[in-house]
Protein backbone atom coordinates (compact mmCIF):
# COMPACT_ATOMS: atom_id res chain seq x y z
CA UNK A 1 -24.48 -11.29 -46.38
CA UNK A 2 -25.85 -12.53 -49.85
CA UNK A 3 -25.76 -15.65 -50.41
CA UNK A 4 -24.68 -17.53 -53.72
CA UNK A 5 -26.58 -21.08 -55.13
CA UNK A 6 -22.84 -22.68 -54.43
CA UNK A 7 -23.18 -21.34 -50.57
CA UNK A 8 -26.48 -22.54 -50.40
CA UNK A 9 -25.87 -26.33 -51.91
CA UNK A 10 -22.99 -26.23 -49.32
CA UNK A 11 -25.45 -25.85 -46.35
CA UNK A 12 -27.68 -28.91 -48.04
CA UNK A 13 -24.47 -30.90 -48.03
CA UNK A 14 -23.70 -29.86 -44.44
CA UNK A 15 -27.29 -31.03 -43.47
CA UNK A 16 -27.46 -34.15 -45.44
CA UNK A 17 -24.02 -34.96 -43.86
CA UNK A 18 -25.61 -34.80 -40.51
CA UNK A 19 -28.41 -36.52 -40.74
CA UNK A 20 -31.19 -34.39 -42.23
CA UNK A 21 -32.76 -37.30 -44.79
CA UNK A 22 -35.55 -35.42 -45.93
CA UNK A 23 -35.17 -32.65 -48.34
CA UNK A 24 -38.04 -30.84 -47.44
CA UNK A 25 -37.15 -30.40 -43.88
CA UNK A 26 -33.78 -29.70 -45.11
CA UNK A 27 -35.81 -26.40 -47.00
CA UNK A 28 -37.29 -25.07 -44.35
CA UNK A 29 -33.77 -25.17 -42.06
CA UNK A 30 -31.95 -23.88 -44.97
CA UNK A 31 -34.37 -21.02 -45.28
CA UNK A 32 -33.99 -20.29 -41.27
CA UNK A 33 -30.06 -20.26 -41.89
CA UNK A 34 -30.49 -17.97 -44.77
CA UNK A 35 -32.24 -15.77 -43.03
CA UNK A 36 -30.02 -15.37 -39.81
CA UNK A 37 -26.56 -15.44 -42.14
CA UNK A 38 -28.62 -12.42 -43.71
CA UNK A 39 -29.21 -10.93 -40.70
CA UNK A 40 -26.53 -11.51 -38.67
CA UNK A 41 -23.57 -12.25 -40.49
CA UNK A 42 -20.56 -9.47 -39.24
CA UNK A 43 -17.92 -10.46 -41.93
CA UNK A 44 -17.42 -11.85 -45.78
CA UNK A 45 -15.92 -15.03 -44.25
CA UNK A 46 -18.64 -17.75 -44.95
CA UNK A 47 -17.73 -20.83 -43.54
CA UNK A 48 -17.13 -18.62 -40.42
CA UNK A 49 -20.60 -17.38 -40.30
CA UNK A 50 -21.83 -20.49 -41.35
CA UNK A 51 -20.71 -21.75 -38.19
CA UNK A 52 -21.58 -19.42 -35.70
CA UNK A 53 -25.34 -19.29 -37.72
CA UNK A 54 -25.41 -23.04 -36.39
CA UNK A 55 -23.92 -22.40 -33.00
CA UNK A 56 -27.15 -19.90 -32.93
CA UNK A 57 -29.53 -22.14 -33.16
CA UNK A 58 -28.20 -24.99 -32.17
CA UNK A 59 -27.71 -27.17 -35.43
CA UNK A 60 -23.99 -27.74 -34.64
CA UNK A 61 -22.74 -31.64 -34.80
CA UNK A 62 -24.86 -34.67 -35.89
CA UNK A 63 -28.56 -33.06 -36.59
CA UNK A 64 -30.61 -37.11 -36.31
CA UNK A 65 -32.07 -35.65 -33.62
CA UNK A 66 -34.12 -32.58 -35.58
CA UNK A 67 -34.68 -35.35 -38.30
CA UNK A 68 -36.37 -37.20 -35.71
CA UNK A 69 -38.28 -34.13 -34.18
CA UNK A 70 -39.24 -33.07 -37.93
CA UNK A 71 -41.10 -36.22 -38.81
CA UNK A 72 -42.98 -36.57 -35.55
CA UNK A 73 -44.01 -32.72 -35.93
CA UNK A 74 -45.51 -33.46 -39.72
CA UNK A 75 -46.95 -36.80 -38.77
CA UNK A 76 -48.92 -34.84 -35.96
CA UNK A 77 -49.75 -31.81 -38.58
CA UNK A 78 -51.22 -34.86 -40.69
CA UNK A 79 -52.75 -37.02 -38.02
CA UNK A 80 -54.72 -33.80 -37.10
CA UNK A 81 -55.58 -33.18 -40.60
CA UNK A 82 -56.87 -36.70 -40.54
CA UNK A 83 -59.04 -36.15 -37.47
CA UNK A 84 -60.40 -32.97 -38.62
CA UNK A 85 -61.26 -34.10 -42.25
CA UNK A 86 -63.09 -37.40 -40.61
CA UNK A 87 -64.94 -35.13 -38.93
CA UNK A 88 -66.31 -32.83 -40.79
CA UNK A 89 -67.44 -35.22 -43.38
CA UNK A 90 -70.36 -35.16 -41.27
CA UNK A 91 -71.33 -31.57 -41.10
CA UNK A 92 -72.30 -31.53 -44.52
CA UNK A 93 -75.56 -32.23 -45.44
CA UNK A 94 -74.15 -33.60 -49.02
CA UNK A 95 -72.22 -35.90 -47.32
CA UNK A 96 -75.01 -37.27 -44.80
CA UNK A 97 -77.14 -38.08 -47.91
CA UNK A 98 -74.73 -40.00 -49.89
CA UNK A 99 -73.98 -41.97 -46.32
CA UNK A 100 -77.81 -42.76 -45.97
CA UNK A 101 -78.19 -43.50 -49.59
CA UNK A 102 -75.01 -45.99 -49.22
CA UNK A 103 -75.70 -47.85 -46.09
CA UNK A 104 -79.59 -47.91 -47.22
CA UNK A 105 -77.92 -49.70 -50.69
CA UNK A 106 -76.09 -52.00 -48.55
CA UNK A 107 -78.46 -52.91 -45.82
CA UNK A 108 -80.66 -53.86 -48.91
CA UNK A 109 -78.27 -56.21 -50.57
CA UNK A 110 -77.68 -57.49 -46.89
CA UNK A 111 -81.62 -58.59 -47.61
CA UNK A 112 -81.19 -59.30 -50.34
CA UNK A 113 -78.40 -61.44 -51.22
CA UNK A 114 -77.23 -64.61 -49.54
CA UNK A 115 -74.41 -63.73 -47.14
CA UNK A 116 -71.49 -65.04 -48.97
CA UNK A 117 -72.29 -62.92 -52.08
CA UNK A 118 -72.84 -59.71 -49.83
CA UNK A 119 -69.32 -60.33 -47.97
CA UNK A 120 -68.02 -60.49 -51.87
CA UNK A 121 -69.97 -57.42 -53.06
CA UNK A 122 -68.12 -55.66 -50.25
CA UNK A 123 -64.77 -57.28 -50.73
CA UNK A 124 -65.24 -56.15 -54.30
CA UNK A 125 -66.00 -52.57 -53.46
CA UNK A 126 -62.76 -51.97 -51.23
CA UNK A 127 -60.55 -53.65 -53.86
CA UNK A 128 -61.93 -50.76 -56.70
CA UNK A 129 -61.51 -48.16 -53.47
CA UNK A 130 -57.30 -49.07 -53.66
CA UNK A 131 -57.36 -48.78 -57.29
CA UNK A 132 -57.62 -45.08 -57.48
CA UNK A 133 -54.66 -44.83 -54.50
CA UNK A 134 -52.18 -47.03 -56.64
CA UNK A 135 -52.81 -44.80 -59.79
CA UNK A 136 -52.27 -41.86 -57.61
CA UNK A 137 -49.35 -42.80 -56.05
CA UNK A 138 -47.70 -44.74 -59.17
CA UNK A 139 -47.88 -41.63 -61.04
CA UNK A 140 -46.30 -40.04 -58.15
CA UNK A 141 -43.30 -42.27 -58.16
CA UNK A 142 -42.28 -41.65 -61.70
CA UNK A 143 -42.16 -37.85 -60.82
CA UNK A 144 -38.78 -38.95 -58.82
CA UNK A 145 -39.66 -36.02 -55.62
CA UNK A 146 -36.87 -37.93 -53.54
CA UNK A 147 -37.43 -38.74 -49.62
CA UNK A 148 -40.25 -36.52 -48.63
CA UNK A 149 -41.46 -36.22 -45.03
CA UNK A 150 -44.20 -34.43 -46.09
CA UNK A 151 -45.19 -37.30 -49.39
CA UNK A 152 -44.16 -40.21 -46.84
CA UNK A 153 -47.39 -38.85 -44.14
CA UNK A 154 -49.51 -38.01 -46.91
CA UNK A 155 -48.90 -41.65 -48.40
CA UNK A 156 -49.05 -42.95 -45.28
CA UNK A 157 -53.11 -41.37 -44.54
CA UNK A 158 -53.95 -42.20 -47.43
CA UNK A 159 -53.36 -45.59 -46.77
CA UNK A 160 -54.87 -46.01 -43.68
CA UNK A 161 -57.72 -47.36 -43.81
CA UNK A 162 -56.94 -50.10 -46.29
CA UNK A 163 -53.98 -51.04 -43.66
CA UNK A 164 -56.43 -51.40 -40.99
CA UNK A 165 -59.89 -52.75 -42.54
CA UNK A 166 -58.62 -56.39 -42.20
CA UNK A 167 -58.35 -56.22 -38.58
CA UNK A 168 -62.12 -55.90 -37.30
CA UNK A 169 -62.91 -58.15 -40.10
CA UNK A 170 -60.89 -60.92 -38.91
CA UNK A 171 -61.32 -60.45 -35.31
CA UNK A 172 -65.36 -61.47 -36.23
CA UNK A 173 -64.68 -63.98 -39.02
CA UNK A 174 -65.48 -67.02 -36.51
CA UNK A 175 -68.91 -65.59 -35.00
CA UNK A 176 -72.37 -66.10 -36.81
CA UNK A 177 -73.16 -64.59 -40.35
CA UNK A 178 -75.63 -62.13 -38.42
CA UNK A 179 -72.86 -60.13 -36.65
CA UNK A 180 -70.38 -60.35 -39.65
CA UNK A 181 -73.20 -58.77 -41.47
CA UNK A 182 -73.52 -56.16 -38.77
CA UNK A 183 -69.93 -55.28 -38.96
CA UNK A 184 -69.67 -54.87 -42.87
CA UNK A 185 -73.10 -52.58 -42.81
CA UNK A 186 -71.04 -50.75 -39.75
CA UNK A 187 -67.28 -50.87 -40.85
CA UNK A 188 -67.68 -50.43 -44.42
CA UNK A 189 -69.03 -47.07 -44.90
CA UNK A 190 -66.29 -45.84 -42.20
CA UNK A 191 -63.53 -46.85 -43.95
CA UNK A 192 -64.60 -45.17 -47.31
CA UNK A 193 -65.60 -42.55 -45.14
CA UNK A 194 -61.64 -42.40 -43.52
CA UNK A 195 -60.32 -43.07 -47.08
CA UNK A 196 -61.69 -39.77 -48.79
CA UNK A 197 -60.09 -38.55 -45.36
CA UNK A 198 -57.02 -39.27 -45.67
CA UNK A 199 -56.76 -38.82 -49.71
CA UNK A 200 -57.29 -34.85 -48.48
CA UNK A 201 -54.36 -35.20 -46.28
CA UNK A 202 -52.55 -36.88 -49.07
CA UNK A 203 -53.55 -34.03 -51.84
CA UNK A 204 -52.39 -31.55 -49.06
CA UNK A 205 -49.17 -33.28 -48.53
CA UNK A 206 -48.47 -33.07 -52.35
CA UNK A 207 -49.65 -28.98 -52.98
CA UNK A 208 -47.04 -28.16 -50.32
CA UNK A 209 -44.55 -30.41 -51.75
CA UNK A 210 -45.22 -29.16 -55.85
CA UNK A 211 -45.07 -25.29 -54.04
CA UNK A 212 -41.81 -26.08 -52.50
CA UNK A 213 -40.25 -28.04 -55.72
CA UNK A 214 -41.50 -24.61 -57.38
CA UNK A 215 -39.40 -22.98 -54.99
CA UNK A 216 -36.80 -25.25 -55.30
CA UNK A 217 -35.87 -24.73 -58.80
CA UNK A 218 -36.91 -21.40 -59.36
């Protein structure tokens, strides 16, 4: 059976109806359907095979539950993405120069300066880090992709870091200047370190997005 666009937005609806909120994991099931109705169908009769396609694999009735199991699949694809990328920023040599070169920088100005200005000089460096991720993801918005599992992780790593920075940093805010010190010369360079990680999930996260909007309209 061969499909026509007016078949196929009729499966979309049927998914959207039942709970599938994200239109890229509505792609992918659409594309499984496809392929069985293609492969399996035994009459004309659509709405017939449509059915018995979703008695096959069990998409029949209110679908929250793959909508569930969809987002918790991606957000481990990412997380591991995450990992993996934090990772192997240190088995590059590159990389383990511009570290040393960094924290050498900051340990300096840790001599340097008085402690208030260091704390500052820091606090100034993450606030230019979320610059770039606003841009990124402001231009993002205005392309209008809709609800995105895929975009909502990638956002989401991105992110990280600058969600969880404040944490260690007020968990030590009471103790002496020489341990606050320790923890920016520590905690600093790991977050910019998890950032650049989790802007590669991000870009990831968009290519397979922009390849299946290609797909989409084509």
């Amino acid at each position: 059976m061969e499909l026509t666009k007016e078949q196929i937005q009729h499966i979309d609806d049927s998914f959207v109806k039942n709970g599938i909120k994200y239109w890229d994991l509505r792609i992918e099931m659409i594309d499984h359907i496809v392929s069985d109705l293609e492969k399996n169908a035994e009459t004309n009769d659509f709405e017939k095979e449509f059915k018995n396609s979703l008695k096959r694999v069990d998409w029949f009735g209110n679908l929250r539950h793959i909508n569930t199991a969809g987002w918790q699949n991606t957000n481990k694809k990412y997380r591991k993405e995450y990992h993996k990328g934090f990772v192997n920023f240190f088995k590059h040599p590159k990389n383990l120069l511009v570290l040393l070169i960094f924290v050498g920088f900051s340990y300096g100005a840790s001599e340097y300066l008085t402690f208030k200005l260091f704390e500052r000089l820091n606090f100034i460096l993450v606030a230019i880090s979320v610059v770039p991720f606003f841009f990124i993801t402001t231009k993002q918005w205005f392309k209008k992709y809709g609800k995105s599992v895929n975009l909502d992780y990638g956002i989401f790593y991105f992110s990280l870091a600058m969600l969880m920075i404040n944490f260690p940093l007020q968990l030590v805010k009471n103790t002496s200047e020489a341990n606050q010190k320790i923890l920016l010369l520590c905690i600093i360079p790991i977050y910019f370190i998890a950032t650049y990680s989790g802007y590669k999930v991000y870009n990831k996260a968009m290519l397979r997005v922009e390849k299946m909007r290609k797909e989409l309209l084509s």
